[in-house]
PDB file of N, CA and C in Angstrom:
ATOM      1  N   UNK A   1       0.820  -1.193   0.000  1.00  0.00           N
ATOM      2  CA  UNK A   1       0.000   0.000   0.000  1.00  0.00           C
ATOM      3  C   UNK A   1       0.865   1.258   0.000  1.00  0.00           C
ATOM      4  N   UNK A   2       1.938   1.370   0.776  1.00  0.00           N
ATOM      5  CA  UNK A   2       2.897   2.491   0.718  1.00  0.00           C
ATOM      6  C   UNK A   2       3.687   2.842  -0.841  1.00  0.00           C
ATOM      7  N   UNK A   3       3.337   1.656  -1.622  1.00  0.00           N
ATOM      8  CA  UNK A   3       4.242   1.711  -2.659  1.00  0.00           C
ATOM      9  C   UNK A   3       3.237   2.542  -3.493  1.00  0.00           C
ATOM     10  N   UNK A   4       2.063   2.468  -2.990  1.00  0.00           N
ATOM     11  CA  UNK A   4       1.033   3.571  -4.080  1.00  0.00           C
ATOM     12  C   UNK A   4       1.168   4.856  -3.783  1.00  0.00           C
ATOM     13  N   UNK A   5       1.462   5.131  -2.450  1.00  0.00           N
ATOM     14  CA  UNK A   5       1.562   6.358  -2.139  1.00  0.00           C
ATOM     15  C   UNK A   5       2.736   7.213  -2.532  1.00  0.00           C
ATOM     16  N   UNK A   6       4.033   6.051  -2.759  1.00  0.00           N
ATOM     17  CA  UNK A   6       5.016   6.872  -3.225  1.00  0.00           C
ATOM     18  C   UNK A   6       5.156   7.218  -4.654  1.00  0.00           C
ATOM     19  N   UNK A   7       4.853   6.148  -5.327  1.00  0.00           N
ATOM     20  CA  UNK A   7       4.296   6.377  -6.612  1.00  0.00           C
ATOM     21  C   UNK A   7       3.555   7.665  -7.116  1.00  0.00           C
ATOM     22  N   UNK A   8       2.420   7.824  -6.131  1.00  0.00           N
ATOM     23  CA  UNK A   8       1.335   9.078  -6.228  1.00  0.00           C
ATOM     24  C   UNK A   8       2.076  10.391  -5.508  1.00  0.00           C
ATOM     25  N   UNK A   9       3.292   9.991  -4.898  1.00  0.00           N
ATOM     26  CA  UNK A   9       4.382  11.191  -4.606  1.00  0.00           C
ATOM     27  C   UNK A   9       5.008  11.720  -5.905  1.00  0.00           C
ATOM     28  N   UNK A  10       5.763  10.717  -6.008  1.00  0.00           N
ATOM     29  CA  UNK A  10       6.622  10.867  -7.369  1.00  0.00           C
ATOM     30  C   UNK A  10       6.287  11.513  -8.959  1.00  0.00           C
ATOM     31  N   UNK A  11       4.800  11.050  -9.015  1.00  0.00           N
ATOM     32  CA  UNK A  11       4.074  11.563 -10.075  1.00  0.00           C
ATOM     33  C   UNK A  11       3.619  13.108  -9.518  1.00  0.00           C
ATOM     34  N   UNK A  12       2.897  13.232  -8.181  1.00  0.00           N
ATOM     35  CA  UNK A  12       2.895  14.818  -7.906  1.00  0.00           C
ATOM     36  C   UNK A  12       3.921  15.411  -8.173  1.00  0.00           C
ATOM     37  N   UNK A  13       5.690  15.039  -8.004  1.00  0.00           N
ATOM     38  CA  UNK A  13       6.718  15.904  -8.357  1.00  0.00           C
ATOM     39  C   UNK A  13       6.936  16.202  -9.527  1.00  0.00           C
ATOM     40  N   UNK A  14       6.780  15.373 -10.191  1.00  0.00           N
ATOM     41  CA  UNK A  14       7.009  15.211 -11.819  1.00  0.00           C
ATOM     42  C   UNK A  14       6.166  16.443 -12.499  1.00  0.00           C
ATOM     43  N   UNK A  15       4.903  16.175 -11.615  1.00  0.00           N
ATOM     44  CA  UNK A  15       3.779  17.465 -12.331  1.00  0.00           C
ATOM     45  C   UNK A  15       4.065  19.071 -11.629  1.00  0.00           C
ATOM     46  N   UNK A  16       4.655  18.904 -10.949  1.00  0.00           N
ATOM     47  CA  UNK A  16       5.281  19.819 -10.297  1.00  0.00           C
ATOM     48  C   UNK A  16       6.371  20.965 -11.095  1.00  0.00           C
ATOM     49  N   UNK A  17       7.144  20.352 -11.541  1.00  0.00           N
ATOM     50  CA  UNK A  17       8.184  20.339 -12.505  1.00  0.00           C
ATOM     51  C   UNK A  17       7.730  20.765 -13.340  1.00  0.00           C
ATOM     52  N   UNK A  18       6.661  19.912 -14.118  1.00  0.00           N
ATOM     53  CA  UNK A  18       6.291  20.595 -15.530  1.00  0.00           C
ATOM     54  C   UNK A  18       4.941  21.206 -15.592  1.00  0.00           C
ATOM     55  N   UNK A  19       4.404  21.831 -14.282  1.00  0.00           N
ATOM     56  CA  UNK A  19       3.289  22.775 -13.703  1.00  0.00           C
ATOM     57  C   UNK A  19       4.616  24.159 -13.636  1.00  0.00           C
ATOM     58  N   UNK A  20       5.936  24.340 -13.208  1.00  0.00           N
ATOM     59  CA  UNK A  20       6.430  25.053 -13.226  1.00  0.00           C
ATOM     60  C   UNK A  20       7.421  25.662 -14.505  1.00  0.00           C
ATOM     61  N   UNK A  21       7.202  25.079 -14.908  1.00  0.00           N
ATOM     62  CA  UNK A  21       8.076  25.202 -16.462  1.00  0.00           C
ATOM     63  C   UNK A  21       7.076  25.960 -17.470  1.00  0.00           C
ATOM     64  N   UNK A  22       5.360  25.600 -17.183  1.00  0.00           N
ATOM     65  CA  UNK A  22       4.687  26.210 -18.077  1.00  0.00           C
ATOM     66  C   UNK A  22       4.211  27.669 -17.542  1.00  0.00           C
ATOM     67  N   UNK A  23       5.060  27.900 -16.607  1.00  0.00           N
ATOM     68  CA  UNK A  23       4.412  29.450 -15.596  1.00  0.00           C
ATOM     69  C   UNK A  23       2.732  29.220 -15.220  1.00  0.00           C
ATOM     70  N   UNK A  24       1.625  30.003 -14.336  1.00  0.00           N
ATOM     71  CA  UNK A  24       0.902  30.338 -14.201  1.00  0.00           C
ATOM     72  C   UNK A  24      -0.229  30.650 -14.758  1.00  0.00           C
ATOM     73  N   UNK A  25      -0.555  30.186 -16.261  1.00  0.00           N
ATOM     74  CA  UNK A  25      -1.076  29.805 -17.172  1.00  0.00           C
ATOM     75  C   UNK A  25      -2.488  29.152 -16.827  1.00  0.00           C
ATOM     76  N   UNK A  26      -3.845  30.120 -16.894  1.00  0.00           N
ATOM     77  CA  UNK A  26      -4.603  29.337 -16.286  1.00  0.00           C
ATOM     78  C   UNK A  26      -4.973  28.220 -17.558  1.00  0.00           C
ATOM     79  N   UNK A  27      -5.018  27.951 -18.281  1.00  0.00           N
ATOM     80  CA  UNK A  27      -5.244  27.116 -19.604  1.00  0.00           C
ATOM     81  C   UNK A  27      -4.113  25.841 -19.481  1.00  0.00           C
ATOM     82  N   UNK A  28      -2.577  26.029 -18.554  1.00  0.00           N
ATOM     83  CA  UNK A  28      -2.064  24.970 -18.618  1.00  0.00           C
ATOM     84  C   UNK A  28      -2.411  23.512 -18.141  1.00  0.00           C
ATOM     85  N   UNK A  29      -2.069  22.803 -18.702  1.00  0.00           N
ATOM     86  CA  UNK A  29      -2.378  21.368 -18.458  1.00  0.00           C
ATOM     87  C   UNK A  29      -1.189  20.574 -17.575  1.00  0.00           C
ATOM     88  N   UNK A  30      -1.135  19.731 -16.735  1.00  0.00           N
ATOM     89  CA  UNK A  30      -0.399  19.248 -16.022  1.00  0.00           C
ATOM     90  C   UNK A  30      -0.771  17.774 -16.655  1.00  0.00           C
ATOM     91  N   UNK A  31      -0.205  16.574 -16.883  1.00  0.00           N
ATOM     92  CA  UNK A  31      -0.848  15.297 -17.293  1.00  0.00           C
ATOM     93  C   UNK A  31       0.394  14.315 -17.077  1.00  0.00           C
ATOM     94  N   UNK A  32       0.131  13.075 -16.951  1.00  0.00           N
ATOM     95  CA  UNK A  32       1.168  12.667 -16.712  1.00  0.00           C
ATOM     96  C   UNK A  32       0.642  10.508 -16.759  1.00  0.00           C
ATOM     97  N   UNK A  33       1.217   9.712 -15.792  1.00  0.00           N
ATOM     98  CA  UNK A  33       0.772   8.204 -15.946  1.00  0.00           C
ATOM     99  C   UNK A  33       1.845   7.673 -14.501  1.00  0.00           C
ATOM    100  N   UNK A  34       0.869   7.053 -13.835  1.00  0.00           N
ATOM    101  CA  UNK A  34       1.032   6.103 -12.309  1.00  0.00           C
ATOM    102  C   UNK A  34       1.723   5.454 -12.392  1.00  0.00           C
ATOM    103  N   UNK A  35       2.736   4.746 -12.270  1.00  0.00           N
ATOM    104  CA  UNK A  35       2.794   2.959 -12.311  1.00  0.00           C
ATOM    105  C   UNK A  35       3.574   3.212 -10.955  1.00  0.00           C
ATOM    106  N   UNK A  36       3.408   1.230 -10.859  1.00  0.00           N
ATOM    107  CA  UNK A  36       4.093   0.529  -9.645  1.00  0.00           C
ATOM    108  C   UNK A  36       5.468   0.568  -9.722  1.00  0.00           C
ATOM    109  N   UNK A  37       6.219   0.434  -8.749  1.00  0.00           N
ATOM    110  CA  UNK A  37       7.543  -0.195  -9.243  1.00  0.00           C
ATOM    111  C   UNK A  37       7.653  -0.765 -10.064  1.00  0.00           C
ATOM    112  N   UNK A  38       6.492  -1.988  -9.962  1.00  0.00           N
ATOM    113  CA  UNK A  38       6.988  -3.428 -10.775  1.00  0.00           C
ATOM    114  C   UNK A  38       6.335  -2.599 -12.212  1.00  0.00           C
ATOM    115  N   UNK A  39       6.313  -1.563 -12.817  1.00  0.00           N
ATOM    116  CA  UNK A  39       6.052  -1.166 -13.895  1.00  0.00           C
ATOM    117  C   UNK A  39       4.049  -1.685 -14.723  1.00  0.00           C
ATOM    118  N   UNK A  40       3.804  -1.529 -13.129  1.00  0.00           N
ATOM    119  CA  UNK A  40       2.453  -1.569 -13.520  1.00  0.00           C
ATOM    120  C   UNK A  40       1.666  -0.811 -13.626  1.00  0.00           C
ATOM    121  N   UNK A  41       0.356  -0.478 -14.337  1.00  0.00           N
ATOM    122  CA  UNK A  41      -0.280   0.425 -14.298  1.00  0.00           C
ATOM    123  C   UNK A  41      -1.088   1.190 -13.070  1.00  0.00           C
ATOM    124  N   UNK A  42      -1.446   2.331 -12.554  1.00  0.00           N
ATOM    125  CA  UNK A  42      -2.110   2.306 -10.866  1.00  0.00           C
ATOM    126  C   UNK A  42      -3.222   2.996 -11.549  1.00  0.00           C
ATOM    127  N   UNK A  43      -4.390   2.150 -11.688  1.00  0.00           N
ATOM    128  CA  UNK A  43      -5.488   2.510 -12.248  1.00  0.00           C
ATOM    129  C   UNK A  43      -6.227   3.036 -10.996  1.00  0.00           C
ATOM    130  N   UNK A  44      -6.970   4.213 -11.346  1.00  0.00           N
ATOM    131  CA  UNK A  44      -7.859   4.896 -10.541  1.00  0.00           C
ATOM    132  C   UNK A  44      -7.363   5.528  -9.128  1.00  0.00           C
ATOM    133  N   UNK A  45      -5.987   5.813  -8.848  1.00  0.00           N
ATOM    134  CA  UNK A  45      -5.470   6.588  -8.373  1.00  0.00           C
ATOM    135  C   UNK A  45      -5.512   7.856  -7.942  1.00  0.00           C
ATOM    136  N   UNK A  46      -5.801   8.209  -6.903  1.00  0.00           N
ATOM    137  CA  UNK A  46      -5.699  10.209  -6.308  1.00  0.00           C
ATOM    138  C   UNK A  46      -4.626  10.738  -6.950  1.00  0.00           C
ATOM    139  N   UNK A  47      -4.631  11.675  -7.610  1.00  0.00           N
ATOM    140  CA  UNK A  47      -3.642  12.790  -7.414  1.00  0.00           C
ATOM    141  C   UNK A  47      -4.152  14.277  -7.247  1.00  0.00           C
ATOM    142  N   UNK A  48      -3.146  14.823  -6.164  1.00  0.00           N
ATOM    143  CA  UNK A  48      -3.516  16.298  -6.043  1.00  0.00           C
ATOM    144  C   UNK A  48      -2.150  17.265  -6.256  1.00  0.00           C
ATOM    145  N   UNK A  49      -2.196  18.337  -6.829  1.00  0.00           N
ATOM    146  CA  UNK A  49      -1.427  19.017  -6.603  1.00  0.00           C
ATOM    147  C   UNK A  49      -1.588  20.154  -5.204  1.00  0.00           C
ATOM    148  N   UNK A  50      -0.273  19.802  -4.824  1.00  0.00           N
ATOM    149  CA  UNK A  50       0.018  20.034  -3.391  1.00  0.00           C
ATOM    150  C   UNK A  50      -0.092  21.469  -3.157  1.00  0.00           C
ATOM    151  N   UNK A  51      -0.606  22.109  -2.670  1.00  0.00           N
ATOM    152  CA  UNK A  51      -0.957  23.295  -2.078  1.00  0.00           C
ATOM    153  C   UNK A  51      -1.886  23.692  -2.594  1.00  0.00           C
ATOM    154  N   UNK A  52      -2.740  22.883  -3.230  1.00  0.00           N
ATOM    155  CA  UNK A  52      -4.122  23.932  -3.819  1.00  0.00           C
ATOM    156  C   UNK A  52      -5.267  22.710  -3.521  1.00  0.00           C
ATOM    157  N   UNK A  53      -6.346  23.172  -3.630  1.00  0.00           N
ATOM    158  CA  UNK A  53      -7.317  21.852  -4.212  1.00  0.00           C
ATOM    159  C   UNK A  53      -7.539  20.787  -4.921  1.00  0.00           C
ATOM    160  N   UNK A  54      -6.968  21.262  -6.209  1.00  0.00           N
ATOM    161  CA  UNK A  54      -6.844  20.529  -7.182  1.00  0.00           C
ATOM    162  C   UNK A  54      -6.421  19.189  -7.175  1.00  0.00           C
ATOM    163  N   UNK A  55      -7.403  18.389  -7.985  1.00  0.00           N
ATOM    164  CA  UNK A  55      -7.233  17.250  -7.964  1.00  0.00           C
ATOM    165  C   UNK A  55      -7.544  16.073  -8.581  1.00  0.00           C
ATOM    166  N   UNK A  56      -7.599  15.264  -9.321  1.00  0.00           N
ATOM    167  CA  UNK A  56      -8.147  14.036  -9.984  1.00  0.00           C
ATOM    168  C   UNK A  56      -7.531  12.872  -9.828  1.00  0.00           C
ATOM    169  N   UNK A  57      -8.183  11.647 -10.812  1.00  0.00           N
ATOM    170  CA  UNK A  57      -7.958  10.972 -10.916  1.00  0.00           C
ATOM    171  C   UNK A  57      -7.460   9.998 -11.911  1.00  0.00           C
ATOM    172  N   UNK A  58      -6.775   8.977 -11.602  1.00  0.00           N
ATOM    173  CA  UNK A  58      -5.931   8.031 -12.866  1.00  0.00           C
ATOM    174  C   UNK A  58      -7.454   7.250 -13.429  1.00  0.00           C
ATOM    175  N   UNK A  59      -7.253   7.224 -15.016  1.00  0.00           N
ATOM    176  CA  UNK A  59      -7.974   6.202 -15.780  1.00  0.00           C
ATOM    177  C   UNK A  59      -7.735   4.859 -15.423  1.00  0.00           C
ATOM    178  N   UNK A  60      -8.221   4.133 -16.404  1.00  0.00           N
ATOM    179  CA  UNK A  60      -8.131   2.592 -15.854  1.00  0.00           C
ATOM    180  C   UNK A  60      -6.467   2.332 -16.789  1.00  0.00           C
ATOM    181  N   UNK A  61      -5.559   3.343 -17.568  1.00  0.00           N
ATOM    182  CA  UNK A  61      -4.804   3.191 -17.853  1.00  0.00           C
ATOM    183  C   UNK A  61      -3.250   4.039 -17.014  1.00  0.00           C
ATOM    184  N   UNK A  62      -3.899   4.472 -16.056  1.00  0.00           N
ATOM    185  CA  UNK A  62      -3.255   5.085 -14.798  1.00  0.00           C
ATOM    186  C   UNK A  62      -2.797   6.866 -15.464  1.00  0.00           C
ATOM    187  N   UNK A  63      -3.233   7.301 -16.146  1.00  0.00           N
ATOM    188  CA  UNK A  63      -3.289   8.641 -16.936  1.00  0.00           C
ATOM    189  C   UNK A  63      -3.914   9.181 -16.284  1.00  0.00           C
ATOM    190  N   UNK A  64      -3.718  10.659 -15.949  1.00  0.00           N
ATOM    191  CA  UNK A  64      -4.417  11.756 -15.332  1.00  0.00           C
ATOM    192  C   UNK A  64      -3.953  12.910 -15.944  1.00  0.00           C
ATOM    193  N   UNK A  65      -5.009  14.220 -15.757  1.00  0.00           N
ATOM    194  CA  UNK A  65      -4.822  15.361 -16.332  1.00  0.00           C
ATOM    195  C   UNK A  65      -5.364  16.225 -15.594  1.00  0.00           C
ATOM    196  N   UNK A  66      -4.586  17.649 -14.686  1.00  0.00           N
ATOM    197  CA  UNK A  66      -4.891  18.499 -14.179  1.00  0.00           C
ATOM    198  C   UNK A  66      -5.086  19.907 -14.549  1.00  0.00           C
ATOM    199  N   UNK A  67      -6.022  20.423 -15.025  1.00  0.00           N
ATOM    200  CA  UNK A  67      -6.030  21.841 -15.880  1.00  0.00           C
ATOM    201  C   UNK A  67      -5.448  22.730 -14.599  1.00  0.00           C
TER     202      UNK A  67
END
C-alpha cells in the first residue's frame, strides 16, 4: 500500500516540474501516468497538486490530467 503512495508522490513531483516550467497559465495542463515499481499500471489513483485543491484521478490506464 505504501508503494502507491510513493508512486502518487513521485508523479505529484514530476507534475510539479512541468506545472512550473509552463508558468501560471490558467489554460495549462499538467498530465502525466502512475505505475508501480513493478512497472504496472495504478489505475484509478488520487492525485492532487500540493498546495491547492486541485485534484483528480488516474484512468483505468493510470493517466491523469490536471487543468
Amino acid at each position: 500500500m505504501s508503494n502507491k503512495y510513493f508512486l502518487v508522490f513521485l508523479a505529484f513531483l514530476f507534475s510539479v516540474s512541468v506545472y512550473s516550467q509552463h508558468g501560471r497559465h490558467r489554460s495549462s495542463l499538467i498530465s502525466g501516468r502512475v505505475m508501480s515499481t513493478e512497472k504496472e499500471v495504478m489505475d484509478f489513483a488520487t492525485v492532487y497538486l500540493k498546495g491547492t485543491n486541485q485534484g483528480c484521478y488516474t484512468d483505468e490506464k493510470g493517466i491523469y490530467h490536471l487543468k
